[in-house]
C-alpha atoms as a PDB file:
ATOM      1  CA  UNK A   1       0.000   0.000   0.000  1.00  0.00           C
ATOM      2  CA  UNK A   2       1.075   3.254  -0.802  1.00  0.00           C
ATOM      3  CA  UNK A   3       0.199   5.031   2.322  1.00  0.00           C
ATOM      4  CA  UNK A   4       0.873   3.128   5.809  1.00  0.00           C
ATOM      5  CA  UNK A   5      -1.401   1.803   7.930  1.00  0.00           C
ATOM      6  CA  UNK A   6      -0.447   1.755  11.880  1.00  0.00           C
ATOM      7  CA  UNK A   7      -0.552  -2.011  12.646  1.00  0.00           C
ATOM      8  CA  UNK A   8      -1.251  -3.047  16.419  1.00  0.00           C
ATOM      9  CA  UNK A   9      -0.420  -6.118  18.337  1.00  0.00           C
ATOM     10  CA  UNK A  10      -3.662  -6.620  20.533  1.00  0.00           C
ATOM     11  CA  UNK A  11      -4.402 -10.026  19.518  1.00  0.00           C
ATOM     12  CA  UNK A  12      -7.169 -10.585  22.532  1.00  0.00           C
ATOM     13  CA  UNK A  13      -8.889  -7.715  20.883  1.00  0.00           C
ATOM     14  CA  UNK A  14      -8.683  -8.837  17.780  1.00  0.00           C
ATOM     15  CA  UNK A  15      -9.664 -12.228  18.566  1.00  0.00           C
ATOM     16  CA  UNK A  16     -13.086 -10.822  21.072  1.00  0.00           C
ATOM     17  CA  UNK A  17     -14.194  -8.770  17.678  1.00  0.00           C
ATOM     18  CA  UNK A  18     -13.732 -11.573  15.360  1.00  0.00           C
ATOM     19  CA  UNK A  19     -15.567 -13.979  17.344  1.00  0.00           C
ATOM     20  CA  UNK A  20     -18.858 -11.723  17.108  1.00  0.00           C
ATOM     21  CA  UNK A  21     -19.168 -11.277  13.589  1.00  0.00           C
ATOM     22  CA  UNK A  22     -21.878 -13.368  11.862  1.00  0.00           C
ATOM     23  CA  UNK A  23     -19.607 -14.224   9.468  1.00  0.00           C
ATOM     24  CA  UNK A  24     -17.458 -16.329  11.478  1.00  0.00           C
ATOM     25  CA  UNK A  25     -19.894 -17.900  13.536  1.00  0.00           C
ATOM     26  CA  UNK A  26     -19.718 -21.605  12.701  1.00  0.00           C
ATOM     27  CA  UNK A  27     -15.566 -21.633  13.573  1.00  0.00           C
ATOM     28  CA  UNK A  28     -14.476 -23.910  16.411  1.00  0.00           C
ATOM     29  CA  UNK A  29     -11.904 -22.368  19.163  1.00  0.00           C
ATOM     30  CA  UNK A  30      -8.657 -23.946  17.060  1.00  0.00           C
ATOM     31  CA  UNK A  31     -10.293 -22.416  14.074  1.00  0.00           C
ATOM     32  CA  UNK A  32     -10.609 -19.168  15.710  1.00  0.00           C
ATOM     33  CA  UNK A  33      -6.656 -19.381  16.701  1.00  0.00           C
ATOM     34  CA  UNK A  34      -5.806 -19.754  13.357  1.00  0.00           C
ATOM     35  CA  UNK A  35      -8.120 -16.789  12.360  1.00  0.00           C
ATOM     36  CA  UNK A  36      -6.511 -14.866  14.382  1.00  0.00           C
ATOM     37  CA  UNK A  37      -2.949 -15.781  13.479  1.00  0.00           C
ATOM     38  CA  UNK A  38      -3.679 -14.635   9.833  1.00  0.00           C
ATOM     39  CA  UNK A  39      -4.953 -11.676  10.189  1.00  0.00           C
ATOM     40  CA  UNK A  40      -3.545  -8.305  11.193  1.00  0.00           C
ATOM     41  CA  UNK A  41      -5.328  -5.136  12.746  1.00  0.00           C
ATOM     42  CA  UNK A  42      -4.409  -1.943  11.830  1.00  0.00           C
ATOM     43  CA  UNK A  43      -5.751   1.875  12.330  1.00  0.00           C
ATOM     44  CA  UNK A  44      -5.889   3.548   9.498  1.00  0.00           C
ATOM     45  CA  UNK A  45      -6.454   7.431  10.848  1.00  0.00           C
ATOM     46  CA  UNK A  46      -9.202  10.104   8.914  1.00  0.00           C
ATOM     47  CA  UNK A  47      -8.304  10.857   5.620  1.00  0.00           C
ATOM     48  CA  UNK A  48      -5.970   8.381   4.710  1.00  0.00           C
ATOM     49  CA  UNK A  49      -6.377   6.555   1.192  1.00  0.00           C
ATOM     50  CA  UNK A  50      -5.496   3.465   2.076  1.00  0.00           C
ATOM     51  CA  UNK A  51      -6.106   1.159  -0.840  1.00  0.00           C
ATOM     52  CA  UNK A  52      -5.331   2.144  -4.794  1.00  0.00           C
ATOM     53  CA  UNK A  53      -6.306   1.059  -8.117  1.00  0.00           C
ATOM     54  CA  UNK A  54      -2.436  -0.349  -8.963  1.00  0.00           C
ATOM     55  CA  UNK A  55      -2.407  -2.072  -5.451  1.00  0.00           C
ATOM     56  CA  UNK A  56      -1.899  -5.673  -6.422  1.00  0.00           C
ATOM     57  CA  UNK A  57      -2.616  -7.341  -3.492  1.00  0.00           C
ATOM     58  CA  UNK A  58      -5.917  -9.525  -3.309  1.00  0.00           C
ATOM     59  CA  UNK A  59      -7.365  -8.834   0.562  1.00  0.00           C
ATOM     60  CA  UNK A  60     -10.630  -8.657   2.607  1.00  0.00           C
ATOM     61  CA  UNK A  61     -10.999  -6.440   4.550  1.00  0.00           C
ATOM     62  CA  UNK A  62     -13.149  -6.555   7.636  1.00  0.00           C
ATOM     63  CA  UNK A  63     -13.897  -3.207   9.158  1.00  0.00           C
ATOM     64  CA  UNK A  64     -14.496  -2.913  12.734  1.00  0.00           C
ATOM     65  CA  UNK A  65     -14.431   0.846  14.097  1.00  0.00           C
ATOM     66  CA  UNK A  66     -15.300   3.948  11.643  1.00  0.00           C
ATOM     67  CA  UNK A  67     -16.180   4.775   7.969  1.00  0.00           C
ATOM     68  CA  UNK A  68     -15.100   3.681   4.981  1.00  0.00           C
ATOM     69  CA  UNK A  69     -15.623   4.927   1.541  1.00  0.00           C
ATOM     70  CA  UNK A  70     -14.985   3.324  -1.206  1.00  0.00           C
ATOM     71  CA  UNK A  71     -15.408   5.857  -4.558  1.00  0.00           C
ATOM     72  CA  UNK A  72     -13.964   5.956  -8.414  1.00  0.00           C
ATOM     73  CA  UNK A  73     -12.244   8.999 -10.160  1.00  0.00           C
ATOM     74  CA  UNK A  74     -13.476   9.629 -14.107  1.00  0.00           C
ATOM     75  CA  UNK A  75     -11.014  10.299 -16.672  1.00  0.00           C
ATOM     76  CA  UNK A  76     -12.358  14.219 -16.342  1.00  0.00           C
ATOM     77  CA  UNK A  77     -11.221  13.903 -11.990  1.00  0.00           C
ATOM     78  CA  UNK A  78     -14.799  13.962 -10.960  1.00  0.00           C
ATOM     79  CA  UNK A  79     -15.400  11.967  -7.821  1.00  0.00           C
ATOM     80  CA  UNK A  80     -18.179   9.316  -7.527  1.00  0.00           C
ATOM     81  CA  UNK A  81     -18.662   7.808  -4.377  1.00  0.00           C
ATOM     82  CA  UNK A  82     -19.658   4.153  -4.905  1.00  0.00           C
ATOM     83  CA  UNK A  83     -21.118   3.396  -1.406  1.00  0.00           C
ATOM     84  CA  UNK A  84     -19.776   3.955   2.212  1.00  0.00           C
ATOM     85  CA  UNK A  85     -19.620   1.211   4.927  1.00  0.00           C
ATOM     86  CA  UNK A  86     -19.599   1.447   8.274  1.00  0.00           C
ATOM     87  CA  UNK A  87     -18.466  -0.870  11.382  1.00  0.00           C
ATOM     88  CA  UNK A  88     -18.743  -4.754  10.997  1.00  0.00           C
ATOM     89  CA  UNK A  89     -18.994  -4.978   7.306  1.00  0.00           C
ATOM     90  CA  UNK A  90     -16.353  -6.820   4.606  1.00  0.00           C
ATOM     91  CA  UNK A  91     -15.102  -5.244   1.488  1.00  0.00           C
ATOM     92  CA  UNK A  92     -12.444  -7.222  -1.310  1.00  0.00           C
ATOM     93  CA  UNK A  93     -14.025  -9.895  -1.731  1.00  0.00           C
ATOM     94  CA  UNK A  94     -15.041  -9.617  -5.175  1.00  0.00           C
ATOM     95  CA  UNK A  95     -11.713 -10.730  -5.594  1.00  0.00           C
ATOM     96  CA  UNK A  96     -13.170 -14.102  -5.066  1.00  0.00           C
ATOM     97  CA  UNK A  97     -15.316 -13.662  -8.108  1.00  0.00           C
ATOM     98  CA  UNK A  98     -12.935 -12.318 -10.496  1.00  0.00           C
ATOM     99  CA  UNK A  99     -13.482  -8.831  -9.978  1.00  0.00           C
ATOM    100  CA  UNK A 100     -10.748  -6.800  -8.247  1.00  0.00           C
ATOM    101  CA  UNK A 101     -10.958  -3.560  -6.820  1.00  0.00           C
ATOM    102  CA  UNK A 102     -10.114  -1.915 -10.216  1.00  0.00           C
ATOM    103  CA  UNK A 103     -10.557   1.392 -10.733  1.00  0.00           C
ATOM    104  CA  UNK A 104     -11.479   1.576  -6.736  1.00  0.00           C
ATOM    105  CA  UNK A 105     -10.281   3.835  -3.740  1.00  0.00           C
ATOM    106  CA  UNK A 106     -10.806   3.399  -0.647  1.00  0.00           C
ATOM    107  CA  UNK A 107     -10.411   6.154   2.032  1.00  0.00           C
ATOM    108  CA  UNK A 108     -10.928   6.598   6.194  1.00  0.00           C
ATOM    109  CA  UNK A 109     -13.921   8.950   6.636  1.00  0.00           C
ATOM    110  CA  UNK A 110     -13.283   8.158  10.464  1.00  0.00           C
ATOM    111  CA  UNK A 111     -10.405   7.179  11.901  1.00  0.00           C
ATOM    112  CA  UNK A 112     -10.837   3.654  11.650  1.00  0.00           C
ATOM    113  CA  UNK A 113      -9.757  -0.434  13.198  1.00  0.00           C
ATOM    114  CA  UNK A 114      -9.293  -2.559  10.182  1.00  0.00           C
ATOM    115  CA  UNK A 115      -8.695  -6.180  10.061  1.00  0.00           C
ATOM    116  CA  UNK A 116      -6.712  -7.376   6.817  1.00  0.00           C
ATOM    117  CA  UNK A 117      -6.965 -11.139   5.833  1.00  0.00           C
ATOM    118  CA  UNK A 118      -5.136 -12.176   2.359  1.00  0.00           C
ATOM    119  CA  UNK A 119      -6.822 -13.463  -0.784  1.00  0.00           C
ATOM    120  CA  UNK A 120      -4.731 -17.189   0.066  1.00  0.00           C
ATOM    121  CA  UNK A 121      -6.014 -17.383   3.547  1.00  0.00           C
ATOM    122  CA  UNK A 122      -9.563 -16.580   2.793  1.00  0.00           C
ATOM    123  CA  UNK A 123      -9.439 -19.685   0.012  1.00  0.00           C
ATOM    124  CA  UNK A 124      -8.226 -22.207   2.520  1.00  0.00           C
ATOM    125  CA  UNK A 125     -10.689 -20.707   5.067  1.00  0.00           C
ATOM    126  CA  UNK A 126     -14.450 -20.949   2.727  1.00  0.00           C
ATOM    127  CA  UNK A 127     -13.113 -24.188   1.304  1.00  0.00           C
ATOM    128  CA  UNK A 128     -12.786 -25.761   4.836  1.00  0.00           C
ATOM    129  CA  UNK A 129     -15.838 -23.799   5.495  1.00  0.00           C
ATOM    130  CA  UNK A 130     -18.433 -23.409   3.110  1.00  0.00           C
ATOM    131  CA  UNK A 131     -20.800 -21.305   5.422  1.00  0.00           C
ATOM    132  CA  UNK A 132     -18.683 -18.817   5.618  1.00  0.00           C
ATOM    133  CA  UNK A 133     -18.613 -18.236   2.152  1.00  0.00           C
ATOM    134  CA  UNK A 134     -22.466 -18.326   2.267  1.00  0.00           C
ATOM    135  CA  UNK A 135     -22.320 -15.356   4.544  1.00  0.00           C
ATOM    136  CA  UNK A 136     -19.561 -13.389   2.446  1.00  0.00           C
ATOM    137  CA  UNK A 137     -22.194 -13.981  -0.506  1.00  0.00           C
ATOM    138  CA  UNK A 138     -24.935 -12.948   1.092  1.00  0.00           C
ATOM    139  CA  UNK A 139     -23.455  -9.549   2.765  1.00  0.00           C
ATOM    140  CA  UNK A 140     -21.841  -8.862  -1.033  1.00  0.00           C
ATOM    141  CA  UNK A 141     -25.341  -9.948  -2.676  1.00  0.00           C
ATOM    142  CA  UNK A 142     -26.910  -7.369  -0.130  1.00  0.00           C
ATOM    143  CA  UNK A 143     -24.387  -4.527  -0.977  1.00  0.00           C
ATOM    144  CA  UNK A 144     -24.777  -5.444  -4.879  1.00  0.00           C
ATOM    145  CA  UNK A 145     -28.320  -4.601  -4.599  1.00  0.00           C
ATOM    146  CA  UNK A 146     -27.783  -1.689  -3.072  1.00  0.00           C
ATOM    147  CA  UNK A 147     -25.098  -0.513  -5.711  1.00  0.00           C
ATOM    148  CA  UNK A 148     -28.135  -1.427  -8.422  1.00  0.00           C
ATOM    149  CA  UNK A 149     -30.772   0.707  -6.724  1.00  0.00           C
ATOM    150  CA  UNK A 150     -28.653   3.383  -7.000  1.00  0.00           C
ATOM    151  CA  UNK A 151     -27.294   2.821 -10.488  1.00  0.00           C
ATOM    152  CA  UNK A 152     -31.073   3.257 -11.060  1.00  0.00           C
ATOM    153  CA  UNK A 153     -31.532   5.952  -9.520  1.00  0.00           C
ATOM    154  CA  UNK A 154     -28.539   7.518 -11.035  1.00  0.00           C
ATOM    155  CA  UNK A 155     -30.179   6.494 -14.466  1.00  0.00           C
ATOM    156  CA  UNK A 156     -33.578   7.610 -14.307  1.00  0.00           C
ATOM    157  CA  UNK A 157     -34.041   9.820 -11.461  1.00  0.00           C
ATOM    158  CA  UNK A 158     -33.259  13.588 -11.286  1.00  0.00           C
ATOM    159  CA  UNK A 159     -31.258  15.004  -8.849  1.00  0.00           C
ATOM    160  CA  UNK A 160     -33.905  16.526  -6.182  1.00  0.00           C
ATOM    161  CA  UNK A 161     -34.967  12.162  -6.277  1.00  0.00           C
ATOM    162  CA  UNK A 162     -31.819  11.125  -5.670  1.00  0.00           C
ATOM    163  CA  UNK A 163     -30.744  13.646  -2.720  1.00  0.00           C
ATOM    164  CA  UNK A 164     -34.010  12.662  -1.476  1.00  0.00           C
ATOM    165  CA  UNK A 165     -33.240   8.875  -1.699  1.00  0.00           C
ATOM    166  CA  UNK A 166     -30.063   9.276  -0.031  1.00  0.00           C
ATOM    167  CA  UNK A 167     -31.131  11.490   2.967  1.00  0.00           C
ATOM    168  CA  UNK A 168     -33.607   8.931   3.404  1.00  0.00           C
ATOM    169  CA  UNK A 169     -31.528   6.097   3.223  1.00  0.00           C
ATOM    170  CA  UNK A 170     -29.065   8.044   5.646  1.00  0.00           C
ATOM    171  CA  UNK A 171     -31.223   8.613   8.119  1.00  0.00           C
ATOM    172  CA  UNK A 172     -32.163   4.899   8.010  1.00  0.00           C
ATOM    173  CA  UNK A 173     -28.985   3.712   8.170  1.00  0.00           C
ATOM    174  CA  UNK A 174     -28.254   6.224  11.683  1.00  0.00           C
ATOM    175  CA  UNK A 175     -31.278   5.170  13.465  1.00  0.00           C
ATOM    176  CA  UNK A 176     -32.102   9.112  13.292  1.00  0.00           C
ATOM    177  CA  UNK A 177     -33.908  11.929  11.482  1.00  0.00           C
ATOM    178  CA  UNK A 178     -30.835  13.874  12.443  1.00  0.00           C
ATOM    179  CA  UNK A 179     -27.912  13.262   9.705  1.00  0.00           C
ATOM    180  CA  UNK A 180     -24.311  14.253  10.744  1.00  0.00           C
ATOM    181  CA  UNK A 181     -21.041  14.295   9.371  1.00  0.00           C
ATOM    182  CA  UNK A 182     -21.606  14.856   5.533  1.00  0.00           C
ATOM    183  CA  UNK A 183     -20.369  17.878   3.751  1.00  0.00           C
ATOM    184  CA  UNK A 184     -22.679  19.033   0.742  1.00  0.00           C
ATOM    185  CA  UNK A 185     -19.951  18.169  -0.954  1.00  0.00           C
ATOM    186  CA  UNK A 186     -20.144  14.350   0.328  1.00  0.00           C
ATOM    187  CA  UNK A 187     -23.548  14.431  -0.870  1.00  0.00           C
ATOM    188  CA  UNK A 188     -23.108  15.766  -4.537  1.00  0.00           C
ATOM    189  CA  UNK A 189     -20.731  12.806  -4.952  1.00  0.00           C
ATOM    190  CA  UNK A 190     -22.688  10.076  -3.628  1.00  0.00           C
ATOM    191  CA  UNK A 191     -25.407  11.002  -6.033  1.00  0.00           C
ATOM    192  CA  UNK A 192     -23.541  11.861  -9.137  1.00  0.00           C
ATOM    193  CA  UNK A 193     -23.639  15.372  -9.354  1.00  0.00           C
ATOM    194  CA  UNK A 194     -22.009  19.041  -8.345  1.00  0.00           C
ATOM    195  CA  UNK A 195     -21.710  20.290  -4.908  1.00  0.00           C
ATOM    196  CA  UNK A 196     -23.562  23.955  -6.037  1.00  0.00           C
ATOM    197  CA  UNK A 197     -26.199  21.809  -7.521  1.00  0.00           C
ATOM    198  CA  UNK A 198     -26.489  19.415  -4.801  1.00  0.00           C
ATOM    199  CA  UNK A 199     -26.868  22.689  -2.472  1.00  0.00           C
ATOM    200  CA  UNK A 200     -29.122  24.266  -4.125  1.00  0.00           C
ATOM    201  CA  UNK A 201     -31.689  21.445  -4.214  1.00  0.00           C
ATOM    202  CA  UNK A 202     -31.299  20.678  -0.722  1.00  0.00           C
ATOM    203  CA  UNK A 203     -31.566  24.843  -0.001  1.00  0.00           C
ATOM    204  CA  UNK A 204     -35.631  23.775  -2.149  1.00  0.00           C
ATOM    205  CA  UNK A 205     -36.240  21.096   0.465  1.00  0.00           C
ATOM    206  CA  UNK A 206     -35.317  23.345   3.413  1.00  0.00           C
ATOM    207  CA  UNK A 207     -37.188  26.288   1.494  1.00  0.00           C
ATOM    208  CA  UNK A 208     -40.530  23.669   0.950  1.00  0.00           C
ATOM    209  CA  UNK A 209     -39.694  23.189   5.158  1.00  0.00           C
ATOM    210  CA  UNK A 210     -39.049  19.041   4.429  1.00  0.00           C
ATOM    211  CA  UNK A 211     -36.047  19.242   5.919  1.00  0.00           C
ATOM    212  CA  UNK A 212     -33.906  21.738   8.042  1.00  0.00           C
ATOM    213  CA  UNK A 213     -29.852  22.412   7.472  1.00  0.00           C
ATOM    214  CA  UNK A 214     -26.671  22.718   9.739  1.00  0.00           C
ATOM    215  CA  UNK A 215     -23.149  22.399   9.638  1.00  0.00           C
ATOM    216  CA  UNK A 216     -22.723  19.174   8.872  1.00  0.00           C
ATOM    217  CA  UNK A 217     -26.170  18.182   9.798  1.00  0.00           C
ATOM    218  CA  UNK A 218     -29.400  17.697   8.158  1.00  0.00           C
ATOM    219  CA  UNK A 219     -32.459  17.049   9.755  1.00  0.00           C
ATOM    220  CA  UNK A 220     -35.751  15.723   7.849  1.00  0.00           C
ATOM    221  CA  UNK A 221     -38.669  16.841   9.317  1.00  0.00           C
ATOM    222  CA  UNK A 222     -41.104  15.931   7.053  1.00  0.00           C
ATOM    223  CA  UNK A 223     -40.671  12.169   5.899  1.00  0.00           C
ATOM    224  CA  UNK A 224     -43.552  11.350   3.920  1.00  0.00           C
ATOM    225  CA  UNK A 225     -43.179  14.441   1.705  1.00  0.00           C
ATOM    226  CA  UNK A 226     -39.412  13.585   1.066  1.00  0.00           C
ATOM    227  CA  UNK A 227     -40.562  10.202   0.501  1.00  0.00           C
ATOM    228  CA  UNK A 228     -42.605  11.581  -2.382  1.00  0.00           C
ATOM    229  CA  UNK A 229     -39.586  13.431  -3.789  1.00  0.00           C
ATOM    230  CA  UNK A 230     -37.906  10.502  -3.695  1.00  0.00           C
ATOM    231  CA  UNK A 231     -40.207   8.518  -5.416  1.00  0.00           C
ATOM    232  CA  UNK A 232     -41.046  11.077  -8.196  1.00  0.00           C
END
């Protein structure tokens, strides 16, 4: 990698977190051990692109503290943000199905605790253990879905819909009507469009009073009528 990661020698830690993801639920305590032996934790502070297109290494990535995002740069430099994750969710491994990380960045939105297991390891771990390749499949099949409603959205929806979709889906995902810690400028990349644009339709929703802006804050206070925009 390019730019350094701190690695960190806590393997009880390491060992407590990977025992409680779903994911790794069916391993035995020797099974665990090994887990644990083959991976490595590392913080990876805010800010910090820590994976590259021409990085030729084949890893998963398990992320257990902070935000991730993982976005693509057009031959023009415009930024599109293909999705951010946050804690307890696995990213690389669409290496496993012949599609790498082309084209792909991934940067710290937070600082972040990242575990790092190599493309070899994870082989010999699903083919001693099929159900946790089930559960890789099914958390990539859920975050494929997601990439396709948005790719829709993207394709067919204007840009009022799509901020619309997004706050909505934000809000969701933060157990709140109160979003925090996304810059207008966040937003006009996660929907595929300019930051002045992307302000100026969410300075119509505050205007129409469906939602209500801060620094780094937006609050929706009328649901059902964002809903609508969403879905027109």
């Amino acid at each position: 990698m390019e730019e350094k990661t701190t690695t960190i020698a806590q393997p009880a830690e390491k060992m407590r977190y990977l025992s409680e993801l779903a994911v790794f639920q069916d391993l035995s305590p020797r099974e665990m051990e090994d887990l644990n032996r083959i991976t490595t934790m590392s913080t990876v502070p805010k800010g910090r692109v820590f994976y590259r297109p021409e990085e030729l290494g084949e890893v998963l990535f398990i992320l257990k503290e902070g935000k991730v995002q993982l976005y693509r740069i057009s031959p023009e430099g415009k930024k599109l943000v293909i999705t951010t994750l946050g804690a307890h969710t696995l990213f690389g491994e669409m290496a496993l199905l012949g599609a790498k990380m082309h084209n792909t960045f991934a940067e710290a939105v937070e600082d972040c605790l990242i575990c790092v297991m190599n493309r070899d390891d994870l082989e010999r771990l699903i083919l001693g253990k099929p159900q946790v390749a089930l559960r890789i499949l099914d958390s990539t099949g859920r975050r494929l879905r997601d990439a396709e409603e948005r790719l829709e959205n993207m394709a067919f929806k204007g840009i009022p819909a799509r901020l619309a979709s997004l706050l909505l889906r934000l809000a969701e995902e933060q157990g709140s009507n109160d979003i925090t810690g996304l810059t207008h400028q966040d937003l006009a990349e996660s929907v595929g469009t300019y930051r002045e644009t992307a302000t100026q339709v969410l300075n119509d929703l505050k205007s129409t009073g469906y939602i209500d802006i801060g620094r780094k804050r937006i609050t929706i206070l009328d649901v059902e009528a964002l809903t609508a925009v969403a879905e027109s």
